[in-house]
C-alpha atoms as a PDB file:
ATOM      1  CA  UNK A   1       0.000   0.000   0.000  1.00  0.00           C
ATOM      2  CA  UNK A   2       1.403   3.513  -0.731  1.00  0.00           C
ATOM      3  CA  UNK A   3       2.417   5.553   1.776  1.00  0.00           C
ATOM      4  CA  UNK A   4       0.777   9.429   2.234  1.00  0.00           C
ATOM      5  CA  UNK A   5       2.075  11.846   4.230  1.00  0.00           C
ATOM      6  CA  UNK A   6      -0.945  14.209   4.363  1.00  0.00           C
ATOM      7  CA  UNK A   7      -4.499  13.353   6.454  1.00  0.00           C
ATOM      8  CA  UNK A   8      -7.545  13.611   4.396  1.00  0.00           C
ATOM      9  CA  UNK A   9     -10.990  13.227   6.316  1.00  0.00           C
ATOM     10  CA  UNK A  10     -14.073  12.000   5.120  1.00  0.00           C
ATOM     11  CA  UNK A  11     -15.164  15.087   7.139  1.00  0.00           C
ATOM     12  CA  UNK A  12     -13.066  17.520   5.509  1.00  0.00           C
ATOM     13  CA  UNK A  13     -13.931  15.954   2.207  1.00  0.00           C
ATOM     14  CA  UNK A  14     -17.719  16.439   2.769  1.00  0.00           C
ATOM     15  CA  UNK A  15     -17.158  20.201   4.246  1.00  0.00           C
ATOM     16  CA  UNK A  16     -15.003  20.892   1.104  1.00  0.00           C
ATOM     17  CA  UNK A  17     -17.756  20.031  -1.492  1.00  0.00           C
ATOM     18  CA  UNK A  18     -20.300  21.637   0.516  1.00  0.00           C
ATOM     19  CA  UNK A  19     -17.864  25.092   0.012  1.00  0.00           C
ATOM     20  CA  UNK A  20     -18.143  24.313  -3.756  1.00  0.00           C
ATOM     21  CA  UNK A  21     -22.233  23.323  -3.904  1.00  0.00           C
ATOM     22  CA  UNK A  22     -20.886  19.788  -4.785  1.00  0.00           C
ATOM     23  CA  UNK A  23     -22.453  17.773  -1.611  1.00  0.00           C
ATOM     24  CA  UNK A  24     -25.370  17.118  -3.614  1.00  0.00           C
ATOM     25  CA  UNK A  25     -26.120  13.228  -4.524  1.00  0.00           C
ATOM     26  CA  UNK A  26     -24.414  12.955  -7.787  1.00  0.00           C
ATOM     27  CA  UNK A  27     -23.481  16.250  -8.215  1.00  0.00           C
ATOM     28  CA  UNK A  28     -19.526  15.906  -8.141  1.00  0.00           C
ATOM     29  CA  UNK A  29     -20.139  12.443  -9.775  1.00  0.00           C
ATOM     30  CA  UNK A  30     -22.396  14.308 -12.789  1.00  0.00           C
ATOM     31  CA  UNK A  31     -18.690  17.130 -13.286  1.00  0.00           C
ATOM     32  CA  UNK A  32     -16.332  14.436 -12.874  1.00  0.00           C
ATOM     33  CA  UNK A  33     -18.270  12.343 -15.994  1.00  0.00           C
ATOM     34  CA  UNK A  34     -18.482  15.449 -17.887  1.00  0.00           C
ATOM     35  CA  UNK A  35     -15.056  16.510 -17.692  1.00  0.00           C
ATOM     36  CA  UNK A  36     -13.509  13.140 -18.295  1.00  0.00           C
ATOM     37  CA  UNK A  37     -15.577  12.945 -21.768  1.00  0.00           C
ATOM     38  CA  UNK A  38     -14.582  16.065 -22.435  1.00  0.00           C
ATOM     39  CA  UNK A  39     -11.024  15.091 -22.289  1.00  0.00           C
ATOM     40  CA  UNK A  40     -11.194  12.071 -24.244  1.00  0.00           C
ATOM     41  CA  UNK A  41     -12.802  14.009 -26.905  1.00  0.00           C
ATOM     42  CA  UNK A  42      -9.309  16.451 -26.892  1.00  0.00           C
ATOM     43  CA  UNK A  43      -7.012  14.706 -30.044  1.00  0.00           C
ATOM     44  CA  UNK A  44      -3.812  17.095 -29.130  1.00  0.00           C
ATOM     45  CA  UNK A  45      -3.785  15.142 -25.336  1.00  0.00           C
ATOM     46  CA  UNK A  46      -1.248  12.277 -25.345  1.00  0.00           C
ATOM     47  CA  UNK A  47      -3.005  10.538 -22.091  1.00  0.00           C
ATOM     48  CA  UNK A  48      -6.422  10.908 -22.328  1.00  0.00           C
ATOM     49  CA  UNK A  49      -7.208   8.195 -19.519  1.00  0.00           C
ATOM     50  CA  UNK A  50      -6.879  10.114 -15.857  1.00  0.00           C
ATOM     51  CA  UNK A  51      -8.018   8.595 -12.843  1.00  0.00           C
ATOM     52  CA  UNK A  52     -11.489   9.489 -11.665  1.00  0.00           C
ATOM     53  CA  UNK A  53      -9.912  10.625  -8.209  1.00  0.00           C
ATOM     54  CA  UNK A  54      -7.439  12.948 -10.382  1.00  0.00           C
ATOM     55  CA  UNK A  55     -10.531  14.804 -11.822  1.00  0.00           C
ATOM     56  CA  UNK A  56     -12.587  15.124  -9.029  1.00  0.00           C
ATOM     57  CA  UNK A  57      -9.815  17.290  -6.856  1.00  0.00           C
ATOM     58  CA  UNK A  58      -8.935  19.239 -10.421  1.00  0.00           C
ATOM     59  CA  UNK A  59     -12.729  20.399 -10.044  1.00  0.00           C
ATOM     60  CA  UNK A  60     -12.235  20.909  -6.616  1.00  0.00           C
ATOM     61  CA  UNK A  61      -8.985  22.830  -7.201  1.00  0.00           C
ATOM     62  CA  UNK A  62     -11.088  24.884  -9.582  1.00  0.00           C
ATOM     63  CA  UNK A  63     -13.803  25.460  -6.721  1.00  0.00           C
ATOM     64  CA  UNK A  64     -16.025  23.655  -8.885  1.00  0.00           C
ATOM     65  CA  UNK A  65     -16.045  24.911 -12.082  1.00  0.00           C
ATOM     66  CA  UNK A  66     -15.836  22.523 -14.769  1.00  0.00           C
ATOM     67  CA  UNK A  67     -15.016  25.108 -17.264  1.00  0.00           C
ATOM     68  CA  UNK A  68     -11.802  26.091 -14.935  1.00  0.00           C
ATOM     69  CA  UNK A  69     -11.176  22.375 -14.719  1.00  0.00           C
ATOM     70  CA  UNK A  70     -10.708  22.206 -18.153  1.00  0.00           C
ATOM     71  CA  UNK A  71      -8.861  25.148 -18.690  1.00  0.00           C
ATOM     72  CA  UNK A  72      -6.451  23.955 -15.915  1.00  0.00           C
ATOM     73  CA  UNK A  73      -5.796  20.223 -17.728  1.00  0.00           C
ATOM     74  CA  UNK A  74      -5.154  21.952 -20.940  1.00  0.00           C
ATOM     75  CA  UNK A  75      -2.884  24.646 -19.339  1.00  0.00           C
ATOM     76  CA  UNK A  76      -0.965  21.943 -18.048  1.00  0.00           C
ATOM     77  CA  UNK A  77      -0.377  19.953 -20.665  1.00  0.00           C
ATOM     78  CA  UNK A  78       0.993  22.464 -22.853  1.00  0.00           C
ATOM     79  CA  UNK A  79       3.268  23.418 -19.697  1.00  0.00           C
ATOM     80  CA  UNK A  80       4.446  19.813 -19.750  1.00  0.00           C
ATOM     81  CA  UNK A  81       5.157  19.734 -23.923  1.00  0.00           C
ATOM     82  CA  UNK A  82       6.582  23.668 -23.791  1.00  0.00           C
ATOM     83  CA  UNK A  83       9.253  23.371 -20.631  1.00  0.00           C
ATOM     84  CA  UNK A  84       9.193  19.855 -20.259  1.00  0.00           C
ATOM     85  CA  UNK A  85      12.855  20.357 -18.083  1.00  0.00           C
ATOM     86  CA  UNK A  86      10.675  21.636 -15.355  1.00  0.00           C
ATOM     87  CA  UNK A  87       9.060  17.874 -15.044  1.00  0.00           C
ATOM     88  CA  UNK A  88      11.990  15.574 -15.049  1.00  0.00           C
ATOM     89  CA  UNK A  89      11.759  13.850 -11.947  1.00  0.00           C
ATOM     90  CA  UNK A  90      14.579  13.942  -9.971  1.00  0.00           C
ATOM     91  CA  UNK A  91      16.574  10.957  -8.205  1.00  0.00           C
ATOM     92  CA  UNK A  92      17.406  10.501  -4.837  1.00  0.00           C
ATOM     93  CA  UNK A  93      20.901  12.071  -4.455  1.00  0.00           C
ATOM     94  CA  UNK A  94      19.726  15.395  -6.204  1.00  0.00           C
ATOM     95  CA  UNK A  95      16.541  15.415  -3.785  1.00  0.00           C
ATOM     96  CA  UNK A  96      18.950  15.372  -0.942  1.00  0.00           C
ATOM     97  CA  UNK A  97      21.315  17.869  -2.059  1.00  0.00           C
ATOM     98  CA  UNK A  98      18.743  19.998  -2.273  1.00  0.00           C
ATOM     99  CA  UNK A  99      17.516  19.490   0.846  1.00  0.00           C
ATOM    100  CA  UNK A 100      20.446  19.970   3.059  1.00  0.00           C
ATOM    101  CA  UNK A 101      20.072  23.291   1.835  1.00  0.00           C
ATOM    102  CA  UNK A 102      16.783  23.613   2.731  1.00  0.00           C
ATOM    103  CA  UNK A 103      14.053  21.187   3.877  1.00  0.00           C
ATOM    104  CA  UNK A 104      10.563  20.470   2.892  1.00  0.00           C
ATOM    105  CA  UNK A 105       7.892  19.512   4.935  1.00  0.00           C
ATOM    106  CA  UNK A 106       4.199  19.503   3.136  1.00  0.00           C
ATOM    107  CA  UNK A 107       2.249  19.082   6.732  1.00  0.00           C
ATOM    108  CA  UNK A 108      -0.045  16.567   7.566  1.00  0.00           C
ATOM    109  CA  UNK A 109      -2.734  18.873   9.271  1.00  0.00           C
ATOM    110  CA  UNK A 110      -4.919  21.408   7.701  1.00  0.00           C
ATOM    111  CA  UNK A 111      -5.736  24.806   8.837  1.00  0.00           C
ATOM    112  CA  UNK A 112     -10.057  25.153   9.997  1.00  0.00           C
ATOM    113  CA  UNK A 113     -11.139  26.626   6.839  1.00  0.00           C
ATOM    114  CA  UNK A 114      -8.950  23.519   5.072  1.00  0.00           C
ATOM    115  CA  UNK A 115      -5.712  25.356   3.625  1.00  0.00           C
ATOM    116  CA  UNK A 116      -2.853  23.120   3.808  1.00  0.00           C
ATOM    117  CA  UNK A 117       0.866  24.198   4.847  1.00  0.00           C
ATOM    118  CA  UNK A 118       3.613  23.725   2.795  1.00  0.00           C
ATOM    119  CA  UNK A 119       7.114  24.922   4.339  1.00  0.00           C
ATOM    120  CA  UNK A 120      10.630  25.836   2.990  1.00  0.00           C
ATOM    121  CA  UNK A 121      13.405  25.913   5.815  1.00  0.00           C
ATOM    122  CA  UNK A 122      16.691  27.574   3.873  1.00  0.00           C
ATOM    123  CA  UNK A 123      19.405  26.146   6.344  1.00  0.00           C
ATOM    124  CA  UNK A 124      22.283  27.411   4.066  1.00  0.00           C
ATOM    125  CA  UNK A 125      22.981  29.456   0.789  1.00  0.00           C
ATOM    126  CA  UNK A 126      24.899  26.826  -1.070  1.00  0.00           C
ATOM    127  CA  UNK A 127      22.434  27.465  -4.257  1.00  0.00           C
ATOM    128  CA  UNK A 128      23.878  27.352  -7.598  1.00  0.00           C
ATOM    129  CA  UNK A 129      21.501  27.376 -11.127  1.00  0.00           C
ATOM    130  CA  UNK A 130      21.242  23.826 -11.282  1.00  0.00           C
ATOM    131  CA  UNK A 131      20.331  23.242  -7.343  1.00  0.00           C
ATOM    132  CA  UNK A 132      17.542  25.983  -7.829  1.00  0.00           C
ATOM    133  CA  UNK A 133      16.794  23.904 -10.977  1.00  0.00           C
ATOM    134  CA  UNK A 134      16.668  20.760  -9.010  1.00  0.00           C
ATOM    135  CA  UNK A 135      14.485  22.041  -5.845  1.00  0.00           C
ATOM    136  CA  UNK A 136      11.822  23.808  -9.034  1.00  0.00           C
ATOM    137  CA  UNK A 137      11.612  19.842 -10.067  1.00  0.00           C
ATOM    138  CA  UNK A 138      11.047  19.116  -6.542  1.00  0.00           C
ATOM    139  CA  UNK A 139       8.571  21.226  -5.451  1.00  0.00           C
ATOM    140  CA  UNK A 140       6.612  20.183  -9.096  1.00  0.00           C
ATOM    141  CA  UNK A 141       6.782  16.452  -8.298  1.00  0.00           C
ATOM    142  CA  UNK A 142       5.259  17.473  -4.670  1.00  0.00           C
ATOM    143  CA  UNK A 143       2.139  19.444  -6.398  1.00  0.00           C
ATOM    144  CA  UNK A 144       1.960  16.805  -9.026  1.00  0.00           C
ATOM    145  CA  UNK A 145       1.512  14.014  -6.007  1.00  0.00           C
ATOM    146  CA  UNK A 146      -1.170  16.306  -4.232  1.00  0.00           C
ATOM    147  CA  UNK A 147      -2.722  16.426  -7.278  1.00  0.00           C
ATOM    148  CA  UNK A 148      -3.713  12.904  -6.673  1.00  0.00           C
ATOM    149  CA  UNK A 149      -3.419  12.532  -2.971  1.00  0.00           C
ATOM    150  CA  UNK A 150      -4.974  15.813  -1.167  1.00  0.00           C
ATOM    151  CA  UNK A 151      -8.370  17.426  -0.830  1.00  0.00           C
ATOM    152  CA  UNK A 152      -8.133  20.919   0.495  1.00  0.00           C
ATOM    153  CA  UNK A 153      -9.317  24.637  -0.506  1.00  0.00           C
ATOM    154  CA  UNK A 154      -5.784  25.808  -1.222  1.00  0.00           C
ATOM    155  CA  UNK A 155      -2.493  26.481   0.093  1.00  0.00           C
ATOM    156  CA  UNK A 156      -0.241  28.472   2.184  1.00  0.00           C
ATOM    157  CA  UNK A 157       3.230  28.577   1.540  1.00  0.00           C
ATOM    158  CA  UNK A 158       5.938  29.736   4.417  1.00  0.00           C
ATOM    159  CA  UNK A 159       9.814  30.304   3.335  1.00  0.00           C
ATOM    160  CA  UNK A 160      11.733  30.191   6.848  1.00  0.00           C
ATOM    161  CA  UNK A 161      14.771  32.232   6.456  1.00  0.00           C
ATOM    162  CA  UNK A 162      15.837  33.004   9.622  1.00  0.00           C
ATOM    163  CA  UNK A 163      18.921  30.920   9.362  1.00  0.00           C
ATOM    164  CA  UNK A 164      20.933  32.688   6.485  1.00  0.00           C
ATOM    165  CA  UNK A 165      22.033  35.667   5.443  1.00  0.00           C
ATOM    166  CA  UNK A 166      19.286  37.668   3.326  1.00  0.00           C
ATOM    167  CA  UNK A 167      21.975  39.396   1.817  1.00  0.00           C
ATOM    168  CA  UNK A 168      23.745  36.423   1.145  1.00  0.00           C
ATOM    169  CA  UNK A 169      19.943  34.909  -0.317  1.00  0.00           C
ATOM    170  CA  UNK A 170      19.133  37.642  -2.780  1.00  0.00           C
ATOM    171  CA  UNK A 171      22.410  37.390  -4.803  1.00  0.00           C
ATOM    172  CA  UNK A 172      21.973  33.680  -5.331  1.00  0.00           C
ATOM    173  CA  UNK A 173      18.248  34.114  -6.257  1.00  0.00           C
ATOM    174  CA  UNK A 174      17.379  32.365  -9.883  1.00  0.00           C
ATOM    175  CA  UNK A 175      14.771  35.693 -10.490  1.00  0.00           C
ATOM    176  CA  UNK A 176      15.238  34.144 -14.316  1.00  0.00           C
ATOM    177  CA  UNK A 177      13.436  31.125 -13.706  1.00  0.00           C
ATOM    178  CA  UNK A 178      11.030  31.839 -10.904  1.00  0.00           C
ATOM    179  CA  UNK A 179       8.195  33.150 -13.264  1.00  0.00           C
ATOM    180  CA  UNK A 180       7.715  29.857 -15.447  1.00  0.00           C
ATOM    181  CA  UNK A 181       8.119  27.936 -12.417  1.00  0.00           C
ATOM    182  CA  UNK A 182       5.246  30.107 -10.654  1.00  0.00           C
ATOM    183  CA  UNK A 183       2.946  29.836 -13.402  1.00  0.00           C
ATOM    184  CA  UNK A 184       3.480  26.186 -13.628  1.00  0.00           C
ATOM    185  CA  UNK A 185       2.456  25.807  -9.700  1.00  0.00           C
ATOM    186  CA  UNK A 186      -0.447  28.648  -9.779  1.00  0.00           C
ATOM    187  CA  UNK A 187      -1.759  28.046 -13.652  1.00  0.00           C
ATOM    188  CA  UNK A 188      -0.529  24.923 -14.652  1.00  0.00           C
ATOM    189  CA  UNK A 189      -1.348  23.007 -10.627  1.00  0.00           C
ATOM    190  CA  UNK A 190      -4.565  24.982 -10.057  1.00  0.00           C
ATOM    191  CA  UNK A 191      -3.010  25.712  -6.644  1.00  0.00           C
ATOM    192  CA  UNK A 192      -5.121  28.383  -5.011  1.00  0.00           C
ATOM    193  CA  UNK A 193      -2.844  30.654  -2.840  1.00  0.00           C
ATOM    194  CA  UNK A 194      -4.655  32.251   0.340  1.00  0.00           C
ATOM    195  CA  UNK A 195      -0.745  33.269   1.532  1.00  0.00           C
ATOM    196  CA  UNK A 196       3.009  33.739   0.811  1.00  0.00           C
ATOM    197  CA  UNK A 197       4.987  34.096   3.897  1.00  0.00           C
ATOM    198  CA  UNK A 198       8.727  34.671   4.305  1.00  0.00           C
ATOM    199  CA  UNK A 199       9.514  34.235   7.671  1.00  0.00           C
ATOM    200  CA  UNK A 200      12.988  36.161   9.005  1.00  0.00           C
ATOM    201  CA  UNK A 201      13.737  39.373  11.046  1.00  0.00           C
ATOM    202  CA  UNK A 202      16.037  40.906   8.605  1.00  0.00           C
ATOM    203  CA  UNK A 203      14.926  44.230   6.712  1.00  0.00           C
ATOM    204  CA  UNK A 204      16.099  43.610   3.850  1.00  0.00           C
ATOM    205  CA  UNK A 205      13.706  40.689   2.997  1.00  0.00           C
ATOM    206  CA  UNK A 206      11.266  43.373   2.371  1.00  0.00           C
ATOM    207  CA  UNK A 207      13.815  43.927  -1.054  1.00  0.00           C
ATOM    208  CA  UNK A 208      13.061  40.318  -2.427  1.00  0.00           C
ATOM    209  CA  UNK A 209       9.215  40.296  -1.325  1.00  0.00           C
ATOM    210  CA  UNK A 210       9.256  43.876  -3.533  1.00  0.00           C
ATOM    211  CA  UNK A 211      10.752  41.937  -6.226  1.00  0.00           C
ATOM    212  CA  UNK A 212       8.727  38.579  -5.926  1.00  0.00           C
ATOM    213  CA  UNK A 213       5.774  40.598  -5.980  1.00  0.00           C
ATOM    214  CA  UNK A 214       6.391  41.882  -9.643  1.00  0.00           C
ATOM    215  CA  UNK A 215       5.932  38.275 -11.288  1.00  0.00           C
ATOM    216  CA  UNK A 216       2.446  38.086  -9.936  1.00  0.00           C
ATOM    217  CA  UNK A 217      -0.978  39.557  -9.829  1.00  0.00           C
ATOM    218  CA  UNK A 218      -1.785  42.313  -8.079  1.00  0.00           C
ATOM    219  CA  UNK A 219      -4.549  40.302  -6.286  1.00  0.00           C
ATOM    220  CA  UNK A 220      -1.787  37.608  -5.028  1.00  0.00           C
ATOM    221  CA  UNK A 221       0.792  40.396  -4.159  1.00  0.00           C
ATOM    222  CA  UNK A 222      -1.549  41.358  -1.282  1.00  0.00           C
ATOM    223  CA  UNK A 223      -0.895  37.948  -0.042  1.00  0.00           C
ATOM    224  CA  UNK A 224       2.343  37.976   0.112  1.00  0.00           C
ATOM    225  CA  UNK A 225       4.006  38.520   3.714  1.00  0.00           C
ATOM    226  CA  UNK A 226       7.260  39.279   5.346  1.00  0.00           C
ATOM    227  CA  UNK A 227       7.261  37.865   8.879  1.00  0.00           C
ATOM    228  CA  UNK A 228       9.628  38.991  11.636  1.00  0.00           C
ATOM    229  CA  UNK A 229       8.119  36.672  14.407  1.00  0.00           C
ATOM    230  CA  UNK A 230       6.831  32.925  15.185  1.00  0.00           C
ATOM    231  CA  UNK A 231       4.189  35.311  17.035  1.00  0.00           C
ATOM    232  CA  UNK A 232       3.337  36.903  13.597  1.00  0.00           C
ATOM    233  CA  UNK A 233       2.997  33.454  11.781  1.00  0.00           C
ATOM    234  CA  UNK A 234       0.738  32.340  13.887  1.00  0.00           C
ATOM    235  CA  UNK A 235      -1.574  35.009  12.615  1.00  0.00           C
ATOM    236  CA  UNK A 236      -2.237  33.339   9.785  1.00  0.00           C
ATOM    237  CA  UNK A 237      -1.423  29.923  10.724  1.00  0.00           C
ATOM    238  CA  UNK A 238      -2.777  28.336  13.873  1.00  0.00           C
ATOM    239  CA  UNK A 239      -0.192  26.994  16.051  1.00  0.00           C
ATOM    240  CA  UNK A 240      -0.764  23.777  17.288  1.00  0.00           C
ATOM    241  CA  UNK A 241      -0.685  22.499  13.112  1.00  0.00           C
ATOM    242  CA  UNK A 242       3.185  23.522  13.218  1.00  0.00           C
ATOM    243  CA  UNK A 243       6.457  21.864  13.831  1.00  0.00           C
ATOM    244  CA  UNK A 244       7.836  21.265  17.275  1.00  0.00           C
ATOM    245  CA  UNK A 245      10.474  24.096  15.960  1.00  0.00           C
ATOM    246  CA  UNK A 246       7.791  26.562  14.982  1.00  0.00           C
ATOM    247  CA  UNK A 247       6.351  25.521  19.443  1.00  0.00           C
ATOM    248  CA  UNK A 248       3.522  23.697  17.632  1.00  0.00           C
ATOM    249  CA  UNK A 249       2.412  19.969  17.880  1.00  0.00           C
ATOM    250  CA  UNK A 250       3.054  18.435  14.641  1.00  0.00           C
ATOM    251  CA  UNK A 251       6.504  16.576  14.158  1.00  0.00           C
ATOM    252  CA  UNK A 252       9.947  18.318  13.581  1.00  0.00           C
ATOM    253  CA  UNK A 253      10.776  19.287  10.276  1.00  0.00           C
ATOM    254  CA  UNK A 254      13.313  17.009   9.526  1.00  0.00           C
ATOM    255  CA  UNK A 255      11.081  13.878  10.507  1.00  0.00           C
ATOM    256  CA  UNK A 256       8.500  15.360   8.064  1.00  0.00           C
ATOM    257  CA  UNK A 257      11.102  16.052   5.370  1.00  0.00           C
ATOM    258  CA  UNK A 258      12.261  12.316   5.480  1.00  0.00           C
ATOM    259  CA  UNK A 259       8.197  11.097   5.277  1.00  0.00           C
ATOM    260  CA  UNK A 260       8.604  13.121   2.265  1.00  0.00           C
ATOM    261  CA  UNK A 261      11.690  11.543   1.103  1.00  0.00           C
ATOM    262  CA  UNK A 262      10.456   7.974   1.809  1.00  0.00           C
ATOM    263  CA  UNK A 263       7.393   8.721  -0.269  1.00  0.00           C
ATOM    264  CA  UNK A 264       9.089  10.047  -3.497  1.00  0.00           C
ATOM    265  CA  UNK A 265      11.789   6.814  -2.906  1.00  0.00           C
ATOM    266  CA  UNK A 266       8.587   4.232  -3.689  1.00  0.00           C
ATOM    267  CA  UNK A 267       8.495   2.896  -6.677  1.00  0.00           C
ATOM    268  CA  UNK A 268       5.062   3.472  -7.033  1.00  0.00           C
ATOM    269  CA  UNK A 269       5.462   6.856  -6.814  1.00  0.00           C
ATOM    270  CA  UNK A 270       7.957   7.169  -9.379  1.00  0.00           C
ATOM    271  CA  UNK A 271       6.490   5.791 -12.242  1.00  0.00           C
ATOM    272  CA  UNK A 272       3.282   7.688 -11.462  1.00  0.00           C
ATOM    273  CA  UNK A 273       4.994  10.666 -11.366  1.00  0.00           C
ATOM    274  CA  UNK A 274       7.209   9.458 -14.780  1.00  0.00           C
ATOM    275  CA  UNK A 275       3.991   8.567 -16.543  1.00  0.00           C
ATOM    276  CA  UNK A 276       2.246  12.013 -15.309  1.00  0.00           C
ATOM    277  CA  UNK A 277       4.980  14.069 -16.976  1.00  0.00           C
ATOM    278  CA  UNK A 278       4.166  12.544 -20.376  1.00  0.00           C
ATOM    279  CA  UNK A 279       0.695  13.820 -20.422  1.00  0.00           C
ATOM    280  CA  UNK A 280       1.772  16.471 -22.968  1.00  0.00           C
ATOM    281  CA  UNK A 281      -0.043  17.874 -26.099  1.00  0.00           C
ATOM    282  CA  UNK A 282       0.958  17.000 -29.709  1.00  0.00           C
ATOM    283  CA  UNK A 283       0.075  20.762 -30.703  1.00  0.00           C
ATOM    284  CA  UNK A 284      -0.089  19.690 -34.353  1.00  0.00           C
ATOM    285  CA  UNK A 285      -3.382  18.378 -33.309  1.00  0.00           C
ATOM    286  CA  UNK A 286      -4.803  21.430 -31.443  1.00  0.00           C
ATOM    287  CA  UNK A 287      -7.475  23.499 -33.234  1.00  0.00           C
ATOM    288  CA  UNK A 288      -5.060  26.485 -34.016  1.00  0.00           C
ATOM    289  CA  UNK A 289      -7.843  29.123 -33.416  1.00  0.00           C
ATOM    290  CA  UNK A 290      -8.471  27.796 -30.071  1.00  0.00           C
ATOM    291  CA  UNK A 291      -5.184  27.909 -29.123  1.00  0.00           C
ATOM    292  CA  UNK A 292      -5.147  30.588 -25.831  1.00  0.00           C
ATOM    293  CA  UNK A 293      -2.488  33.254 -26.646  1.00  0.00           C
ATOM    294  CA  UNK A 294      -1.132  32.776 -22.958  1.00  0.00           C
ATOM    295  CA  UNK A 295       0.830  29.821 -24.254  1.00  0.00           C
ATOM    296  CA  UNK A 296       2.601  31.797 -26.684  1.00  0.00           C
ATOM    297  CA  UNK A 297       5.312  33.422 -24.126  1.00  0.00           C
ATOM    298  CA  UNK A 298       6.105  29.932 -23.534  1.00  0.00           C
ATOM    299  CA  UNK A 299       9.261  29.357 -22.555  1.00  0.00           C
ATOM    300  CA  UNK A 300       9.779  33.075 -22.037  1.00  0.00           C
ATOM    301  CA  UNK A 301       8.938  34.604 -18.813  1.00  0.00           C
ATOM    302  CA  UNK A 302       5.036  35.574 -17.577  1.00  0.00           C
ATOM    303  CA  UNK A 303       3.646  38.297 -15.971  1.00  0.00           C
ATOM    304  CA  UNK A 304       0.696  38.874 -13.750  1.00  0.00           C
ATOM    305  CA  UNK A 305      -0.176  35.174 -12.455  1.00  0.00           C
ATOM    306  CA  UNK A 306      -3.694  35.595 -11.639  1.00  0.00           C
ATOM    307  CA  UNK A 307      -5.011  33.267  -8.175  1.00  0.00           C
ATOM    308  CA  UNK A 308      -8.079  32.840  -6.870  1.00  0.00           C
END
């Protein structure tokens, strides 16, 4: 059986749909048939077969819009056939590298209103191009598994940087990559974004936030946070969900980093995630004047990433 390192209810799956107006009988049922024929009917998709699981949390993703769903699946798709480096699935000894320099934890709880936490510990600034390379691939295989494993309303994201040297951060930053690899997470994953929070007591992180803030929309700017205390995290995050580091109840960090590990070690894992990053788009087959113009600054950089 495959391991998960995230707890879905059948509570919070029933309060989730009921947020969307899909806790009718055969409501959610009635979208997921309708967007599965609807993909099988698209000749430019290479896999045409997704699991009936898969579709369901797209719609939710989408807050239950079918028309968003499909928008999504098509979005990434192209992603996947336009920048397919941003896919390949990394082995074992480049996960690791990239985490001594900073470590991952996805945690298992969710917030009341059903947000999950995803966290980014930078414990050094040994980044090069190809390690920020390697931890984009990372974080792509982890929204490509909760894809298919979670069941939330969206995300919040907290970079812990109170162990380095801002300074020392913002010349390593790869500022050239960052918007393809945010519109892959935001567009391409459907991942709704109720915060962005860098957590450090250094001034100067309100430079980078300034500059992070350009790549996206003005609506997901205002979410974006620079945190000088544990005190002001919890704000937006409620304690007891956190790491033992962070004076919360979940498990450290590191133990949550190596669940992480362990799970994208399986071999069932793997070859979903290999399979996954071949469901590209033959564009030769896509109805040229259908064909959204937002794909066409593909593989140059984007501007004004819009979230919901």
């Amino acid at each position: 059986m495959e391991r998960c390192l995230i707890n879905v209810s059948t509570e919070t799956k029933r309060n989730v749909r009921k947020l969307f107006d899909l806790d009718e009988p055969g409501r959610l049922e009635d979208a997921v048939q309708i967007l599965d024929e609807w993909i099988k009917k698209q000749t430019h998709f290479l896999k045409t077969d997704y699991e009936r699981a898969y579709l369901e949390r797209t719609i939710i993703f989408c807050k239950g819009s079918i028309e968003k769903a499909k928008q999504q699946i098509d979005r990434l798709c192209t992603y996947k056939t336009m920048v397919p480096v941003f896919f390949e699935c990394t082995n074992m000894m480049e996960m690791k590298s990239v985490f001594e320099i900073c470590t991952v934890a996805v945690l298992p709880e969710l917030t009341p209103d059903h947000y999950r936490v995803l966290l980014v510990k930078i414990n050094n600034t040994d980044f090069d191009a190809k390690k920020f390379m390697t931890f984009y691939k990372c974080c792509i295989m982890i929204a490509e598994y909760l894809k298919r494993h979670d069941y939330c309303t969206g995300y919040i994201m907290v970079n812990d940087y109170r162990n380095i040297n801002v300074t020392d951060m913002l010349t390593k930053i790869d500022f050239v990559n960052i918007p393809q690899f945010l519109s892959i997470i935001i567009q391409g994953y459907g991942c709704s974004v109720k915060g962005i929070h860098f957590l450090t007591p250094s001034k100067l992180i309100e430079n980078f936030v300034n500059i992070f803030k350009q790549f996206v929309s003005e609506k997901l700017s205002g979410r974006i946070h620079a945190l000088k205390t544990l005190e002001n995290l919890y704000d937006y995050i409620p304690k007891d969900i956190l790491p033992v580091e962070y004076e919360g109840g979940e498990k450290s960090v590191e133990l949550l980093n190596d669940d992480l590990m362990k799970v994208f070690t399986t071999t069932e894992t793997m070859n979903y995630l290999e399979m996954m990053k071949n469901a590209c788009t033959d564009e030769s087959k896509r109805q040229k004047d259908i064909f959204n113009e937002q794909y066409m600054g593909l593989p140059g950089s984007f501007r004004a990433l819009t979230v919901d």
